[in-house]
PDB file of N, CA and C in Angstrom:
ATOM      1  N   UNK A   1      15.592  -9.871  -5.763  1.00  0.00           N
ATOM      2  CA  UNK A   1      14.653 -10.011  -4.670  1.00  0.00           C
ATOM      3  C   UNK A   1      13.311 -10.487  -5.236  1.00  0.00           C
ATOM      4  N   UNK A   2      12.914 -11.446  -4.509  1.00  0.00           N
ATOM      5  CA  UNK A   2      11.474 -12.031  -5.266  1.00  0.00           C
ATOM      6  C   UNK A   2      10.405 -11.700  -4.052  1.00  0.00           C
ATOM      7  N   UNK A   3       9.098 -11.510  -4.421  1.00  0.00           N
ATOM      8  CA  UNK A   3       8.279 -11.113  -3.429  1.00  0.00           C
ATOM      9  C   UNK A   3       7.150 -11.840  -3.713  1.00  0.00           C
ATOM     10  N   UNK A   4       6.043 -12.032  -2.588  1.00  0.00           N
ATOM     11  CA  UNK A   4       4.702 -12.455  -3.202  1.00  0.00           C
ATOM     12  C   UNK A   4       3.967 -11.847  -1.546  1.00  0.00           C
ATOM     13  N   UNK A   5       2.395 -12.087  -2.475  1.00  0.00           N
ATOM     14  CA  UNK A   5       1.532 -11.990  -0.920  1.00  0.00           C
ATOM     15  C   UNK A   5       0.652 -13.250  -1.140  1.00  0.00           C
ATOM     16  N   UNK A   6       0.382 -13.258   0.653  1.00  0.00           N
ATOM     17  CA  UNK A   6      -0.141 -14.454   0.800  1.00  0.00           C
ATOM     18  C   UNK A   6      -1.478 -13.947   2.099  1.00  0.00           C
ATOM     19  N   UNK A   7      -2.488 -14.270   1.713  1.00  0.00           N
ATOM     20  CA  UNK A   7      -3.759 -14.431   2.651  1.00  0.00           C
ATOM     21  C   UNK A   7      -3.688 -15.758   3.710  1.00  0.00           C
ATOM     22  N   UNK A   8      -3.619 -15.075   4.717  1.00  0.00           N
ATOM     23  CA  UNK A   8      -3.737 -16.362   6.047  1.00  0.00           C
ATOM     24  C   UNK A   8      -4.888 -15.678   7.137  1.00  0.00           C
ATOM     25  N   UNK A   9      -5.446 -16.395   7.531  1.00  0.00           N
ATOM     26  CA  UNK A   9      -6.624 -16.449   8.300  1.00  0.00           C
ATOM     27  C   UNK A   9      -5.604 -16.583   9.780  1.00  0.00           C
ATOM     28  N   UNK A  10      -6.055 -15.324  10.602  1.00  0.00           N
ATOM     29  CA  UNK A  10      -5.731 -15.298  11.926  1.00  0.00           C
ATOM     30  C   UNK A  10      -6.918 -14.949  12.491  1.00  0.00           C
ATOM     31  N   UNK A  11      -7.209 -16.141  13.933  1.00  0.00           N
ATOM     32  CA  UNK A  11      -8.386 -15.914  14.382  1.00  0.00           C
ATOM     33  C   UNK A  11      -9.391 -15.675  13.751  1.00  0.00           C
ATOM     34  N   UNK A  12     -10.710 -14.810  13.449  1.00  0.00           N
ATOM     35  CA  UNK A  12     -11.624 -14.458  13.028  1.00  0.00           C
ATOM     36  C   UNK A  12     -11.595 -13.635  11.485  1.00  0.00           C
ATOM     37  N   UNK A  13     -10.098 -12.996  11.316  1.00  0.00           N
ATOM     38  CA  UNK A  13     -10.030 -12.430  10.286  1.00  0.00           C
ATOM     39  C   UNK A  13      -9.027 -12.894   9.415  1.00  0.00           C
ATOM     40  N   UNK A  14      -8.777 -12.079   7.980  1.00  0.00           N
ATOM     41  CA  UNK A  14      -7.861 -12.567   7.652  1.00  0.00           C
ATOM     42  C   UNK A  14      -6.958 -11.407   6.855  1.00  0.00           C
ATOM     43  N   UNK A  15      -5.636 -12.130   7.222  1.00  0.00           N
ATOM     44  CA  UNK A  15      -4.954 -10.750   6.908  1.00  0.00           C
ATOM     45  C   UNK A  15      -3.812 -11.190   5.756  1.00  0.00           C
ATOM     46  N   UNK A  16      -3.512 -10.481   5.031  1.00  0.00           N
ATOM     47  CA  UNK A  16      -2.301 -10.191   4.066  1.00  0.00           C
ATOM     48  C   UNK A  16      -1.035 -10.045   4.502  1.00  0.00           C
ATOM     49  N   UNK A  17      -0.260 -10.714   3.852  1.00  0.00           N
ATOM     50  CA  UNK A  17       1.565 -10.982   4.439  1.00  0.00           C
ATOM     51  C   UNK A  17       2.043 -10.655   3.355  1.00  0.00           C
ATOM     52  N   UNK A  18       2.916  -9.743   3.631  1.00  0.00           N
ATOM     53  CA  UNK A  18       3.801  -9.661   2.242  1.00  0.00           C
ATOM     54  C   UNK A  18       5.372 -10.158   2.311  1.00  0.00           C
ATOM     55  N   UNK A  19       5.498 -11.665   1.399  1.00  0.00           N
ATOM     56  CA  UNK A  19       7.183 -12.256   1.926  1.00  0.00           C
ATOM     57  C   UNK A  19       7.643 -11.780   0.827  1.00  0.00           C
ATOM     58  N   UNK A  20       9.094 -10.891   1.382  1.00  0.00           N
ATOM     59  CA  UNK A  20      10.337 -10.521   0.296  1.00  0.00           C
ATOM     60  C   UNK A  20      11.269 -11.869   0.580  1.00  0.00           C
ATOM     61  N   UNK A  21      12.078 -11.937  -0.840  1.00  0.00           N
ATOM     62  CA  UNK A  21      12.919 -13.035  -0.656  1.00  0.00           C
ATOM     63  C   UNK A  21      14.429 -12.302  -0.066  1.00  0.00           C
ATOM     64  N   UNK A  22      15.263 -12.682   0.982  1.00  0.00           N
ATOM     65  CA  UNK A  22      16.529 -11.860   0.917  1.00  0.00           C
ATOM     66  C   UNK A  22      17.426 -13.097   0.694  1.00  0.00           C
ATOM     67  N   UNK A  23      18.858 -12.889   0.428  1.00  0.00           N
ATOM     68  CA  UNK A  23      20.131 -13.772   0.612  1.00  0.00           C
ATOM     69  C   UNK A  23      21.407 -12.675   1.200  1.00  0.00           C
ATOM     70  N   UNK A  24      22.026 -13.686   2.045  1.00  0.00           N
ATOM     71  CA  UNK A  24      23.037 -12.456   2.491  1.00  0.00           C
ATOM     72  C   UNK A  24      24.217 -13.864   2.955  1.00  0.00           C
ATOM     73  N   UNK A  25      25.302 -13.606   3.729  1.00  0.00           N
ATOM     74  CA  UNK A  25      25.887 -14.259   3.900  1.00  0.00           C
ATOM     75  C   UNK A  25      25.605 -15.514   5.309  1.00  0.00           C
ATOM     76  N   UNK A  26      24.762 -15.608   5.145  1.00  0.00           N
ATOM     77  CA  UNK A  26      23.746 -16.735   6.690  1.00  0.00           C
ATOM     78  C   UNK A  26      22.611 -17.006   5.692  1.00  0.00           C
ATOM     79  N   UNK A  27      22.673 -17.172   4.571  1.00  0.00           N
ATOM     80  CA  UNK A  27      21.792 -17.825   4.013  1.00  0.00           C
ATOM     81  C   UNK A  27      20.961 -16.911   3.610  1.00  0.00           C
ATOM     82  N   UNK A  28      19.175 -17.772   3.285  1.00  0.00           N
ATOM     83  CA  UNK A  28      18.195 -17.166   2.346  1.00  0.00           C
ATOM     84  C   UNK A  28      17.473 -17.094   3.595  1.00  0.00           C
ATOM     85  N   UNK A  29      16.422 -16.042   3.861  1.00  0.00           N
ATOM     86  CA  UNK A  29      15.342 -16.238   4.637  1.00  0.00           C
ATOM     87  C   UNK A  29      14.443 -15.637   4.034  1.00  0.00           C
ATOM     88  N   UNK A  30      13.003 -15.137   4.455  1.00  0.00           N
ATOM     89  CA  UNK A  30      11.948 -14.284   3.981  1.00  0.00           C
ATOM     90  C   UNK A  30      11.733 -13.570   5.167  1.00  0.00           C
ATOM     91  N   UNK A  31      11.672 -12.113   4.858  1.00  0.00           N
ATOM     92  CA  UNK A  31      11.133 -10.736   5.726  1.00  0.00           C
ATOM     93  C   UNK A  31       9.877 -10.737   5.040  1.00  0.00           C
ATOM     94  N   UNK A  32       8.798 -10.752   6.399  1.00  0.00           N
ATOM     95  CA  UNK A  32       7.598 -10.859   6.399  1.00  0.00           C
ATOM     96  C   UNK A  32       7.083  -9.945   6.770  1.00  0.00           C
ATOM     97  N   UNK A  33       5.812  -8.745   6.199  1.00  0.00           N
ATOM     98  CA  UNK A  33       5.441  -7.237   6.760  1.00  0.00           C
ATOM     99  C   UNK A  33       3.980  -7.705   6.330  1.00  0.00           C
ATOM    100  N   UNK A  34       3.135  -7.099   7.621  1.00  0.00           N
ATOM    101  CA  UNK A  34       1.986  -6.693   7.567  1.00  0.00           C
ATOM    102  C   UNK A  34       1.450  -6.092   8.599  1.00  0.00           C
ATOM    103  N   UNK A  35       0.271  -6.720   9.076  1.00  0.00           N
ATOM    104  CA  UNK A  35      -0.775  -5.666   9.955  1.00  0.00           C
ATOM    105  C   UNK A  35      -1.415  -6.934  11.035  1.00  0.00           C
ATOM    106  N   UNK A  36      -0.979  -6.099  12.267  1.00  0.00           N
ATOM    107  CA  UNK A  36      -1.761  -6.950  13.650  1.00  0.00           C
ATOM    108  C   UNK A  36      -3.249  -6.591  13.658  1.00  0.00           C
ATOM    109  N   UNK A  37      -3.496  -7.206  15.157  1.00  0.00           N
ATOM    110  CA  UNK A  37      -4.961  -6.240  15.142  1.00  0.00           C
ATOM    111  C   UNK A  37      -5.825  -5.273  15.140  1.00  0.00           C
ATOM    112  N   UNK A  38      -4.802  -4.899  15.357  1.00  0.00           N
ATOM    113  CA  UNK A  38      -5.180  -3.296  15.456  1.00  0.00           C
ATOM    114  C   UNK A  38      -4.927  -2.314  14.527  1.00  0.00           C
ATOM    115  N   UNK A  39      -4.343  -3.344  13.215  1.00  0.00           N
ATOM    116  CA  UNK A  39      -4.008  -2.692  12.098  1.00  0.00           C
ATOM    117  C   UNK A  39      -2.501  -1.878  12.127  1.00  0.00           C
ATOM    118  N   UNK A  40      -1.778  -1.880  13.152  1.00  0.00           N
ATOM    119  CA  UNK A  40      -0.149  -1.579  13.767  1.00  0.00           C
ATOM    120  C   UNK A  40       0.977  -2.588  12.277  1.00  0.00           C
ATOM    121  N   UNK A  41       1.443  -2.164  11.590  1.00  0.00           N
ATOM    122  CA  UNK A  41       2.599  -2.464  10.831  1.00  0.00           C
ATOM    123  C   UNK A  41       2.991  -3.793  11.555  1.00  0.00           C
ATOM    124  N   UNK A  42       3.181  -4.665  11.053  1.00  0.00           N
ATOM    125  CA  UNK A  42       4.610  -5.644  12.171  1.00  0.00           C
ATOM    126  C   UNK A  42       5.747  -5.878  11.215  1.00  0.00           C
ATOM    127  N   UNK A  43       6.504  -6.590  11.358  1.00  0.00           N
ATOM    128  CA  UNK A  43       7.387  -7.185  10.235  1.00  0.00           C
ATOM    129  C   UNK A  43       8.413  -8.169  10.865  1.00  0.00           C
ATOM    130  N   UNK A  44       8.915  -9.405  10.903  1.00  0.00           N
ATOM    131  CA  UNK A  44       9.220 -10.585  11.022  1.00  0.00           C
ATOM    132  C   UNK A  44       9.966 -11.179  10.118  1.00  0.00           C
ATOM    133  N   UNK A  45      10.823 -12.505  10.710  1.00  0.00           N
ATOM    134  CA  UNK A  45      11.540 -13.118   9.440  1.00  0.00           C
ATOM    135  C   UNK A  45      10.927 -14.466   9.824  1.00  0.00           C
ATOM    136  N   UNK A  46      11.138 -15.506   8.368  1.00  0.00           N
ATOM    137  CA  UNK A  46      11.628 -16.949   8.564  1.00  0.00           C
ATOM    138  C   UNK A  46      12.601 -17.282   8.078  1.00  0.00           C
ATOM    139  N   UNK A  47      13.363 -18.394   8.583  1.00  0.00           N
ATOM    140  CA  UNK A  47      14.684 -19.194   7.925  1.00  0.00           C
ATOM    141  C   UNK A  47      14.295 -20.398   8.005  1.00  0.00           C
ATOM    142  N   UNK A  48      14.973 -21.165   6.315  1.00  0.00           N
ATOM    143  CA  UNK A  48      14.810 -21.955   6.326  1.00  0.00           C
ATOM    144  C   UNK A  48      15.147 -23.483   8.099  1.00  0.00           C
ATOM    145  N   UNK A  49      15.020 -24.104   8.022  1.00  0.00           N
ATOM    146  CA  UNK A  49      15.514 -25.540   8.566  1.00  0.00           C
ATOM    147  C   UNK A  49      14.795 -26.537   8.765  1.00  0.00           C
ATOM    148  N   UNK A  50      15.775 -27.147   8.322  1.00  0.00           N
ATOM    149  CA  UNK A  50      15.653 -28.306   7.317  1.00  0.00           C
ATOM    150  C   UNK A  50      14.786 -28.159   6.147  1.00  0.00           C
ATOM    151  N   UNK A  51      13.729 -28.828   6.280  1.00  0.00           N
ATOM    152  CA  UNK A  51      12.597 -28.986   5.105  1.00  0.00           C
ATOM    153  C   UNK A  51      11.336 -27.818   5.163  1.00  0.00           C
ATOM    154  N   UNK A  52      11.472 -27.197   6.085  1.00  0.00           N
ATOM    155  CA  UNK A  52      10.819 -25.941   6.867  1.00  0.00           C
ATOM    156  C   UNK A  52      11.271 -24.372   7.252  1.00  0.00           C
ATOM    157  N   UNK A  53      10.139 -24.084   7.317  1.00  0.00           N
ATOM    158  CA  UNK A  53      10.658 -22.559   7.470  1.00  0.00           C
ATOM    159  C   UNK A  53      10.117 -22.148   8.890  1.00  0.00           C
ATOM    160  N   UNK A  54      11.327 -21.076   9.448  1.00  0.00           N
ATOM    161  CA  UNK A  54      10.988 -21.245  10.958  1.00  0.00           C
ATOM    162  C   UNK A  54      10.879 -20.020  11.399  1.00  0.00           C
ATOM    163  N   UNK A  55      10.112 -19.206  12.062  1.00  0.00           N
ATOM    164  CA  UNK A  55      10.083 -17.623  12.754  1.00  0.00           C
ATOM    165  C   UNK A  55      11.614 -17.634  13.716  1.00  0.00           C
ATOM    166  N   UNK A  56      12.088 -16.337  13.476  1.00  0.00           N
ATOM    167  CA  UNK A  56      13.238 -16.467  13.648  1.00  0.00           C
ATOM    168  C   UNK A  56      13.279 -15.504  15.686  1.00  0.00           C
ATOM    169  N   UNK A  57      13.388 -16.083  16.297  1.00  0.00           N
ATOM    170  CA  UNK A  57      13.880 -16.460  17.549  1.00  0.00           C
ATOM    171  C   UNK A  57      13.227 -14.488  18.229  1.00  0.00           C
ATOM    172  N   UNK A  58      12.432 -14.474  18.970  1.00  0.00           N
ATOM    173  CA  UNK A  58      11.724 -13.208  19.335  1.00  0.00           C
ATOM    174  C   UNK A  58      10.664 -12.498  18.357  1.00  0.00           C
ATOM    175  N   UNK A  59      10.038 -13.262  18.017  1.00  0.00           N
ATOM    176  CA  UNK A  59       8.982 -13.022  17.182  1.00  0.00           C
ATOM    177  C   UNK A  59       7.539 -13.000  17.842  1.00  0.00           C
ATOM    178  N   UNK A  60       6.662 -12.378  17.385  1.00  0.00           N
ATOM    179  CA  UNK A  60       5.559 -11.989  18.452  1.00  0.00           C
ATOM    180  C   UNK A  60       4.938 -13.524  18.643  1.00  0.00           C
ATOM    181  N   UNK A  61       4.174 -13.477  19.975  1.00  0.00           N
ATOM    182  CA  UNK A  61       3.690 -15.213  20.506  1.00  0.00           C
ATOM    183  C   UNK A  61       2.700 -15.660  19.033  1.00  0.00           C
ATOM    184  N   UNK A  62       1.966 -14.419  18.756  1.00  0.00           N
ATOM    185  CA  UNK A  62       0.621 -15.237  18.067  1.00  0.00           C
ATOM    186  C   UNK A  62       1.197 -15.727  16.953  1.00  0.00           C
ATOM    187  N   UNK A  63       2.087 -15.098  16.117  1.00  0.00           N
ATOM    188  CA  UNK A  63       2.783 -15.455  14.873  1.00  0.00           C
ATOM    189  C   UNK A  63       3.129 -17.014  14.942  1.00  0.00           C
ATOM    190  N   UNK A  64       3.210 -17.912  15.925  1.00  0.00           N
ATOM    191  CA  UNK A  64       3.903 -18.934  15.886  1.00  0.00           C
ATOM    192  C   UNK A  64       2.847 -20.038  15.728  1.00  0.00           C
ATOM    193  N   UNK A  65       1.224 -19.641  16.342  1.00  0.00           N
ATOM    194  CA  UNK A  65       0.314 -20.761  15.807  1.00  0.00           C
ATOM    195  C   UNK A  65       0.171 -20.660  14.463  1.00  0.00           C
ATOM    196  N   UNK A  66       0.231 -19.677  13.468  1.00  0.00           N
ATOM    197  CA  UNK A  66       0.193 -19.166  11.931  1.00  0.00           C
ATOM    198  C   UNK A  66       1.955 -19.700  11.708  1.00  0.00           C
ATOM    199  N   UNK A  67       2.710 -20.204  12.295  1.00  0.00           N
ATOM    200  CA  UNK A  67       3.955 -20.797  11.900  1.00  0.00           C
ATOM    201  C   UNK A  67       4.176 -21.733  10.538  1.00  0.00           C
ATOM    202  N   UNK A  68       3.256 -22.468  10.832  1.00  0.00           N
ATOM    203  CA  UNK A  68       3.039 -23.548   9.833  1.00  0.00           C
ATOM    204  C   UNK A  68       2.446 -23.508   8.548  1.00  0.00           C
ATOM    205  N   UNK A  69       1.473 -22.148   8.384  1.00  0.00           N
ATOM    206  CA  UNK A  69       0.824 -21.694   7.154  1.00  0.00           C
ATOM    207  C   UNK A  69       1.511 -20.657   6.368  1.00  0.00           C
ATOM    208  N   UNK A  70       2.730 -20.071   7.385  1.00  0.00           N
ATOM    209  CA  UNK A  70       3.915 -19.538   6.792  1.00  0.00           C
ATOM    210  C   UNK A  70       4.677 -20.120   6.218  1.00  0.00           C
ATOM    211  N   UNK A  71       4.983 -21.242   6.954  1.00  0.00           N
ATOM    212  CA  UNK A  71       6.206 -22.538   5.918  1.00  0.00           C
ATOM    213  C   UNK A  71       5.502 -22.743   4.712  1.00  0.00           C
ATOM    214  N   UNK A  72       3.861 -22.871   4.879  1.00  0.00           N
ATOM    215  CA  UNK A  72       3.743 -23.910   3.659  1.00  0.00           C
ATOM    216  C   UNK A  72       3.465 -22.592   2.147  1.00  0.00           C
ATOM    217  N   UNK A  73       3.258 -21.173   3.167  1.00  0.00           N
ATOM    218  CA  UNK A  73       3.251 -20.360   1.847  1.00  0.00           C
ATOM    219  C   UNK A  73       4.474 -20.018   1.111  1.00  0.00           C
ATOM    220  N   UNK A  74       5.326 -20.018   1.803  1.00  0.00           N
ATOM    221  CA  UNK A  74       6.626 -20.251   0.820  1.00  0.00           C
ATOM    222  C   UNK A  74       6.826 -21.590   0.415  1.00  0.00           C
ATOM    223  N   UNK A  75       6.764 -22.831   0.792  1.00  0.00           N
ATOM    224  CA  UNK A  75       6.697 -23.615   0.030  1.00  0.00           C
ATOM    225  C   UNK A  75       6.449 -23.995  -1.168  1.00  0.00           C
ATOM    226  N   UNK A  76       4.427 -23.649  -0.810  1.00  0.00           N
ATOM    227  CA  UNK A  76       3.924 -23.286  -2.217  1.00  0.00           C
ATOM    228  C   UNK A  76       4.222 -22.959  -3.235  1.00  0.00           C
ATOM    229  N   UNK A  77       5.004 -21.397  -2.940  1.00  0.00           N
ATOM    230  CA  UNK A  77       5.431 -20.479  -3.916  1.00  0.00           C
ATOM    231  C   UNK A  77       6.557 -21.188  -4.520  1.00  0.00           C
ATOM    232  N   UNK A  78       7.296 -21.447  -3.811  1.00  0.00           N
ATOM    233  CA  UNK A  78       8.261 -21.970  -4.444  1.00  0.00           C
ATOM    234  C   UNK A  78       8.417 -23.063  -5.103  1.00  0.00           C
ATOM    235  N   UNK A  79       7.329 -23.806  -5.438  1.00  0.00           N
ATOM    236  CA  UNK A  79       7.122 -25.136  -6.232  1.00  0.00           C
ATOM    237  C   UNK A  79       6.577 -24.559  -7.741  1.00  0.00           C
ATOM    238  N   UNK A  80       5.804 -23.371  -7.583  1.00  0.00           N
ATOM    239  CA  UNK A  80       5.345 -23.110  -8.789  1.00  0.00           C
ATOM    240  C   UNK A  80       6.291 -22.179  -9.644  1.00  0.00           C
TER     241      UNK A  80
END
């Protein structure tokens, strides 16, 4: 299991994500845990597709404008 954290700016603040790497038999995705606004736990996945990584289908609304700074933090990570 590989892990990292990543700082993303939501709205006015900015908060800490912590992606674990999993593999199981449906592939690789990342389980994503941190803190809403109110400081409440959340936790979330992405899966890959295609060249991208995607919030996986009932995931909270706001998570999905921060969609794209999620793909590119695993990306990142994974280049270095």
């Amino acid at each position: 299991m590989e892990r990292f954290n990543k700082e993303i700016e939501v709205g006015t603040e900015t908060r800490v994500f912590e992606f674990t790497r999993m593999k199981n038999v449906n592939g690789v995705k990342f389980f994503i845990t941190s803190k809403d606004e109110n400081k409440k736990p959340i936790s979330f996945s992405l899966q890959k597709k295609e060249s991208d990584w995607k919030l996986m289908p009932g995931s909270l609304r706001w998570l999905y404008d921060i969609e794209s700074q999620l793909s590119d933090a695993i990306i990142d990570t994974r280049l270095q």
